[in-house]
Protein backbone atom coordinates (compact mmCIF):
# COMPACT_ATOMS: atom_id res chain seq x y z
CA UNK A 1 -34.88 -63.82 -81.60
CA UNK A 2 -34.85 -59.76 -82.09
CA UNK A 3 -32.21 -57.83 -80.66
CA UNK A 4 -35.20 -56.05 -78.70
CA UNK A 5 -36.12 -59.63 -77.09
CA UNK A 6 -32.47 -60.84 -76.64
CA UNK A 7 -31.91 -57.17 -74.28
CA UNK A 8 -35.14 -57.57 -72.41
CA UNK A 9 -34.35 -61.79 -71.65
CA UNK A 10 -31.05 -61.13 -70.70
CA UNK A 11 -31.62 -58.44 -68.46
CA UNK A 12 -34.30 -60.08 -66.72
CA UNK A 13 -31.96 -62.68 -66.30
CA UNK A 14 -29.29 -60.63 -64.60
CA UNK A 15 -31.53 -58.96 -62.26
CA UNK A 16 -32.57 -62.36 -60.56
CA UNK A 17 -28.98 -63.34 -60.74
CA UNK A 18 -28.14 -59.71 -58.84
CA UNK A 19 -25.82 -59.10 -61.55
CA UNK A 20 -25.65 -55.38 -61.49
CA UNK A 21 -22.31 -54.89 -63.32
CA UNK A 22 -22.05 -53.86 -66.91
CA UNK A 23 -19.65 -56.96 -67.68
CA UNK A 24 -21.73 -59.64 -66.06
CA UNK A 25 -24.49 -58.61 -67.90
CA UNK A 26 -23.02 -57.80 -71.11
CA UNK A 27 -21.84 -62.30 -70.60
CA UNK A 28 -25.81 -63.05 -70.35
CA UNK A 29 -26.83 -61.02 -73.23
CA UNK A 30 -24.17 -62.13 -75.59
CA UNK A 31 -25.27 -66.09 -73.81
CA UNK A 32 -28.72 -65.33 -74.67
CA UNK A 33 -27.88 -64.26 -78.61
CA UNK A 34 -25.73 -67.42 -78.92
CA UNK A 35 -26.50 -70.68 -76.64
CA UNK A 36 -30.13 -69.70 -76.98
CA UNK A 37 -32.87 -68.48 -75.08
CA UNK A 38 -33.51 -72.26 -73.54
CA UNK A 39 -29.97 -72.89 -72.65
CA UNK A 40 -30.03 -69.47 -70.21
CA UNK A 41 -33.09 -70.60 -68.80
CA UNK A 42 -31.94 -74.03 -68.04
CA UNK A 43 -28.79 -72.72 -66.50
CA UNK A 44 -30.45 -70.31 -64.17
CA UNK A 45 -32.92 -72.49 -63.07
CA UNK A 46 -29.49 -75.28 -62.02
CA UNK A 47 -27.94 -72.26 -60.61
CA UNK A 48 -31.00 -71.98 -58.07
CA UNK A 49 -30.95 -75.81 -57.67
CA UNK A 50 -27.38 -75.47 -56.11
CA UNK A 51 -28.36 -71.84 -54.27
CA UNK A 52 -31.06 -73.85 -52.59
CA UNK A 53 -28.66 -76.76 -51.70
CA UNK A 54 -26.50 -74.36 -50.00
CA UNK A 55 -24.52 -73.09 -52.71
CA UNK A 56 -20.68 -73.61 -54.52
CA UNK A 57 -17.61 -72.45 -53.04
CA UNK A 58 -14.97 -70.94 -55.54
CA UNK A 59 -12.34 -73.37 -56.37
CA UNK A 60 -9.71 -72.69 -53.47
CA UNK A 61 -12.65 -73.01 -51.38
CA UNK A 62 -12.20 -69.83 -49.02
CA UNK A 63 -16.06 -68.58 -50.22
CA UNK A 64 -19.18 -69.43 -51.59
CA UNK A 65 -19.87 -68.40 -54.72
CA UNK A 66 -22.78 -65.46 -55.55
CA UNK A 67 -25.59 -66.84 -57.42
CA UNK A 68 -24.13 -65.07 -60.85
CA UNK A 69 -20.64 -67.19 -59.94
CA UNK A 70 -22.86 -70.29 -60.17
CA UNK A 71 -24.23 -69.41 -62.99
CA UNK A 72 -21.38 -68.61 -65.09
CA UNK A 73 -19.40 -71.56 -63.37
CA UNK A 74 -22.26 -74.24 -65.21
CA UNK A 75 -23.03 -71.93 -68.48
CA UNK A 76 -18.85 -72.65 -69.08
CA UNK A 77 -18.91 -76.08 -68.34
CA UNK A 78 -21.91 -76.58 -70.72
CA UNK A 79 -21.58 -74.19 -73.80
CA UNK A 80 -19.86 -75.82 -76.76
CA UNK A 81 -16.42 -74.61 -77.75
CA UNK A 82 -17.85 -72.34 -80.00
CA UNK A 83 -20.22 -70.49 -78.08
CA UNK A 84 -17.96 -70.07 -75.40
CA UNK A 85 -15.10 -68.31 -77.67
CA UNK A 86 -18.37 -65.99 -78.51
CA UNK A 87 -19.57 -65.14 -74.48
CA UNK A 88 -15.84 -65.81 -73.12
CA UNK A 89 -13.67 -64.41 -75.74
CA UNK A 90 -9.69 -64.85 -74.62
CA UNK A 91 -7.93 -61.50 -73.06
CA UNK A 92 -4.91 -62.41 -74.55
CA UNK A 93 -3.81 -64.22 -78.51
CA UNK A 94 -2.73 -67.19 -78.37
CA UNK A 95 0.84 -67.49 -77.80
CA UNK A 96 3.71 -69.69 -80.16
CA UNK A 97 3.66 -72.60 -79.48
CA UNK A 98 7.31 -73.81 -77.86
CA UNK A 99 9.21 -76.92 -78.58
CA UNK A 100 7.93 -79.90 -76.05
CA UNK A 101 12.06 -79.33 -74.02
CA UNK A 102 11.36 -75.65 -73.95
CA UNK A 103 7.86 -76.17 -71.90
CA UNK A 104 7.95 -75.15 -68.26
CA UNK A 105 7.17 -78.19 -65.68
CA UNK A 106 3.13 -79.15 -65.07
CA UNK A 107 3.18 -78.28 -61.36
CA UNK A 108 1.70 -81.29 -59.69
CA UNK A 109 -1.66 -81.37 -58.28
CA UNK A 110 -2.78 -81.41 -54.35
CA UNK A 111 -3.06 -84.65 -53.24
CA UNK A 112 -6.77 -86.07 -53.36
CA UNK A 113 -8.73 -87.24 -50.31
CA UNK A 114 -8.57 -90.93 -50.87
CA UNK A 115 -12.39 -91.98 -49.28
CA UNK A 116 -10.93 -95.42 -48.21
CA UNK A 117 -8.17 -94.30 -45.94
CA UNK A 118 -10.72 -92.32 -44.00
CA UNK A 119 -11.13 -94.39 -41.03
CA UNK A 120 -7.74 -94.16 -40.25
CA UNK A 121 -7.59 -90.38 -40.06
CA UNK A 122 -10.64 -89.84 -38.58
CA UNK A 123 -9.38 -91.77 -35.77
CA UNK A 124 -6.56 -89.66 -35.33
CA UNK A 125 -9.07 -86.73 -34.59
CA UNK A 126 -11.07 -88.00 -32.36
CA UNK A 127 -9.51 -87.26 -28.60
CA UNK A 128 -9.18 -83.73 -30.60
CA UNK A 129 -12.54 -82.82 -32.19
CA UNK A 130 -12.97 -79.06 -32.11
CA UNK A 131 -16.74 -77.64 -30.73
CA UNK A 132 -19.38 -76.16 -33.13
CA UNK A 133 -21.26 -72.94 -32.04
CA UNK A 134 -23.86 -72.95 -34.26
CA UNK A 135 -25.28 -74.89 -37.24
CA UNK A 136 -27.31 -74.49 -40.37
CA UNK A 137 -28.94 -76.42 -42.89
CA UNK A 138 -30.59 -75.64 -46.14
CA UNK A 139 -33.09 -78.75 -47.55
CA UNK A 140 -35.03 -78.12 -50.59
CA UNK A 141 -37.32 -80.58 -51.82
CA UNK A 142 -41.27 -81.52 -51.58
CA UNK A 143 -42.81 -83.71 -48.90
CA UNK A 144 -45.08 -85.88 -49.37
CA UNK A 145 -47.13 -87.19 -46.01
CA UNK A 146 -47.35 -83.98 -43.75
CA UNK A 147 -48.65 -84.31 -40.31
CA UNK A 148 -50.37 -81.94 -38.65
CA UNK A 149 -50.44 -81.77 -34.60
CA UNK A 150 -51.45 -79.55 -32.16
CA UNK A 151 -48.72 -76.61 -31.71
CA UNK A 152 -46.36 -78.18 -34.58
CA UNK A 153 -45.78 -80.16 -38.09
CA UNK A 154 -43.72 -82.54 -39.06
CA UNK A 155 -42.60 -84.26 -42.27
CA UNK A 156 -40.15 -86.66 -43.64
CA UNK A 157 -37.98 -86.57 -46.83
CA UNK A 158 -35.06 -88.72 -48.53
CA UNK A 159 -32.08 -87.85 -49.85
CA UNK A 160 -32.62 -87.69 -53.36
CA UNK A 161 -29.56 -85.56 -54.40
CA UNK A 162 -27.28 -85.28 -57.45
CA UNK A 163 -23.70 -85.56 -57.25
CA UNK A 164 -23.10 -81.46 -56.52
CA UNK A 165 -20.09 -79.86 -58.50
CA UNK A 166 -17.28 -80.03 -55.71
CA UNK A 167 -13.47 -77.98 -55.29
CA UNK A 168 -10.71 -80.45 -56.78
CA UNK A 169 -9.33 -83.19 -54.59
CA UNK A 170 -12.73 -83.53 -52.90
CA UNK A 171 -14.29 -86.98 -53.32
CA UNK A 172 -17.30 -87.69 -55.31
CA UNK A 173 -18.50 -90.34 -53.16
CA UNK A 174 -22.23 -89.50 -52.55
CA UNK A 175 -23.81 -92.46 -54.16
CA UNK A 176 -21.79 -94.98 -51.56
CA UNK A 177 -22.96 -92.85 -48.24
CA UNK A 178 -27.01 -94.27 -48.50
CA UNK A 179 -29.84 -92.56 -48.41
CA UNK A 180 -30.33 -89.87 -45.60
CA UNK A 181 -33.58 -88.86 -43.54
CA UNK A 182 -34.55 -86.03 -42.48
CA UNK A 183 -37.42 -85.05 -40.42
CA UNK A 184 -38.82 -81.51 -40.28
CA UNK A 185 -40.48 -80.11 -37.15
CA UNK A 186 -42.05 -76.38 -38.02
CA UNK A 187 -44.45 -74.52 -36.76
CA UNK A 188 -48.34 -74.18 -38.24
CA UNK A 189 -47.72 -70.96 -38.83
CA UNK A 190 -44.60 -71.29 -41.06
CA UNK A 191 -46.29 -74.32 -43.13
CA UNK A 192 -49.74 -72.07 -43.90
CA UNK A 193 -47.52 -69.59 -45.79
CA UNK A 194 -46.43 -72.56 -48.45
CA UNK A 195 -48.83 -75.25 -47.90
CA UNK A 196 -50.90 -73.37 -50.93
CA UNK A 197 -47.60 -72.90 -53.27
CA UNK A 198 -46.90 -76.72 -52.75
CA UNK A 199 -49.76 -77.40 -54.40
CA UNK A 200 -48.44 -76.55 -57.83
CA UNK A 201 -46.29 -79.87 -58.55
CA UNK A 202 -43.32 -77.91 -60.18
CA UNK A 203 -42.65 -76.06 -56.90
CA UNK A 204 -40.14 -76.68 -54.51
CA UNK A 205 -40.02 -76.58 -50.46
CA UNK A 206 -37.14 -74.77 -48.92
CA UNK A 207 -36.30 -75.45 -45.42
CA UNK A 208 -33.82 -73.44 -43.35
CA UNK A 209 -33.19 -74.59 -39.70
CA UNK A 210 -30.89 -76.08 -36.93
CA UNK A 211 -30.06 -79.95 -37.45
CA UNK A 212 -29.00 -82.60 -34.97
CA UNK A 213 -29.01 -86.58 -35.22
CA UNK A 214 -31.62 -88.75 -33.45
CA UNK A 215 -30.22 -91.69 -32.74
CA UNK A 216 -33.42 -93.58 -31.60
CA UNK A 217 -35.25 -93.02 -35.27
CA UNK A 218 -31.78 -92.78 -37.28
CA UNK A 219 -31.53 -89.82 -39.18
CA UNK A 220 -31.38 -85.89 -39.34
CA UNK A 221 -33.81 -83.54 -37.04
CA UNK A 222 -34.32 -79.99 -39.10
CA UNK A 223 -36.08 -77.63 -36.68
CA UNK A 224 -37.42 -75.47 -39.13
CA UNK A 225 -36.24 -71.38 -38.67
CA UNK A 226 -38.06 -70.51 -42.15
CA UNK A 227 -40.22 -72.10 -45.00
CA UNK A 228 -40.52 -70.76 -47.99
CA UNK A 229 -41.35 -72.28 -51.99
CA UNK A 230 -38.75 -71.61 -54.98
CA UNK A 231 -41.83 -69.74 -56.41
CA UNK A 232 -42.38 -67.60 -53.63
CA UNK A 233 -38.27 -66.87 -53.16
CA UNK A 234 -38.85 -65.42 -57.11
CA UNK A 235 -42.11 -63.83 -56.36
CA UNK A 236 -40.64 -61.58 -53.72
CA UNK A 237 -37.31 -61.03 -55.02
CA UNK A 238 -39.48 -59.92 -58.51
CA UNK A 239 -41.66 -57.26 -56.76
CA UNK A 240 -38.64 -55.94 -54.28
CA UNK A 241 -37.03 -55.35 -57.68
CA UNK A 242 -40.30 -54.74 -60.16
CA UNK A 243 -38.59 -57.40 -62.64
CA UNK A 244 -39.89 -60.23 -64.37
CA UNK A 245 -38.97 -63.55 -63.64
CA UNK A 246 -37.98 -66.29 -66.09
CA UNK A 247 -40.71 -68.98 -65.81
């Protein structure tokens, strides 16, 4: 790859990721030269996975993460040691090492939700619940039967999700909780601006809206607030900023 292509890939790159900083961008270039053109791509495209899922918070769990924090989160956990010396190069030389009695202490870790004992503290909060003001839920995905009615549509999907990457102490139990459905009211309006994207296989559906639970047909209600396709998030994004977007 020429130093002319490496530039031009990496800085479309950045712009989708909103990385505007010299730094951050400077980290995708030097990405690009050594983990490879594919490896970037693959990375960004799992960064917008997550975005679409509702994001990452940062590890102590007080924010989400911006897209180019997701990004740089995964493109560390995946880059061999090598590479990452390259992109990530240490601020500091590596200190002496000290004699094993001289080392400071390991301070221990938080203590980890144990996923068992659940019911037991759960009960505890019950006569204490706080109240919600307002919910939100982000689905991405791609229907398959969609009905069409008179003033409305409406759709079903599974839960077909991978484990996400979660802050430390948090259980990694999704496998055990089932499959979840979810059924999407929207109106015709919102589903003619994607019903033509969706009919490229690769694309995705993104659903923003207010959830609840219907008991009678167990599952999750999403009244839809917006539609939109993964290609048509890029699309727009790429002509607000005159970029080109990474197929």
């Amino acid at each position: 790859m020429t130093d002319h292509s490496v530039l031009t890939t990496s800085d479309e790159i950045a712009d989708i990721l909103q990385e505007t900083l010299p730094g951050p961008r400077e980290k995708i270039s030097l990405m690009v030269q050594y983990a490879g053109l594919d490896f970037a791509r693959r990375v960004t495209e799992e960064t917008f996975e997550i975005w679409d899922l509702g994001g990452m918070l940062v590890d102590n769990g007080t924010r989400r993460r911006t897209l180019g924090g997701i990004f740089f989160f995964l493109a560390k956990q995946q880059m061999t040691d090598e590479v990452r010396r390259k992109v990530f190069p240490p601020l500091f030389p590596p200190k002496e090492k000290r004699p094993a009695s001289d080392k400071p202490q390991a301070s221990p870790l938080p203590p980890e939700l144990i996923w068992e004992e659940r019911e037991e503290l759960l009960k505890a909060l019950l006569t204490e619940s706080g109240a919600a003001q307002s919910n939100k839920i982000t689905l991405s995905g791609r229907p398959q039967r969609v009905d069409n009615r008179k003033g409305y549509v409406v759709f079903r999907m599974a839960d077909n999700v991978k484990q996400p990457a979660l802050p430390r102490g948090v259980p990694r139990v999704l496998e055990a909780l089932g499959s979840a459905i979810y059924t999407v009211y929207a109106v015709p309006k919102q589903w003619k601006k994607v019903e033509a994207a969706l009919k490229i296989p690769e694309d995705v559906l993104i659903i923003e809206g207010t959830c609840a639970y219907d008991a009678q047909m167990p599952g999750i209600v999403i009244f839809a607030n917006a539609l939109t396709t993964r290609a048509l998030q890029r699309e727009r994004y790429a002509q607000q900023n005159q970029v080109n977007v990474p197929e």
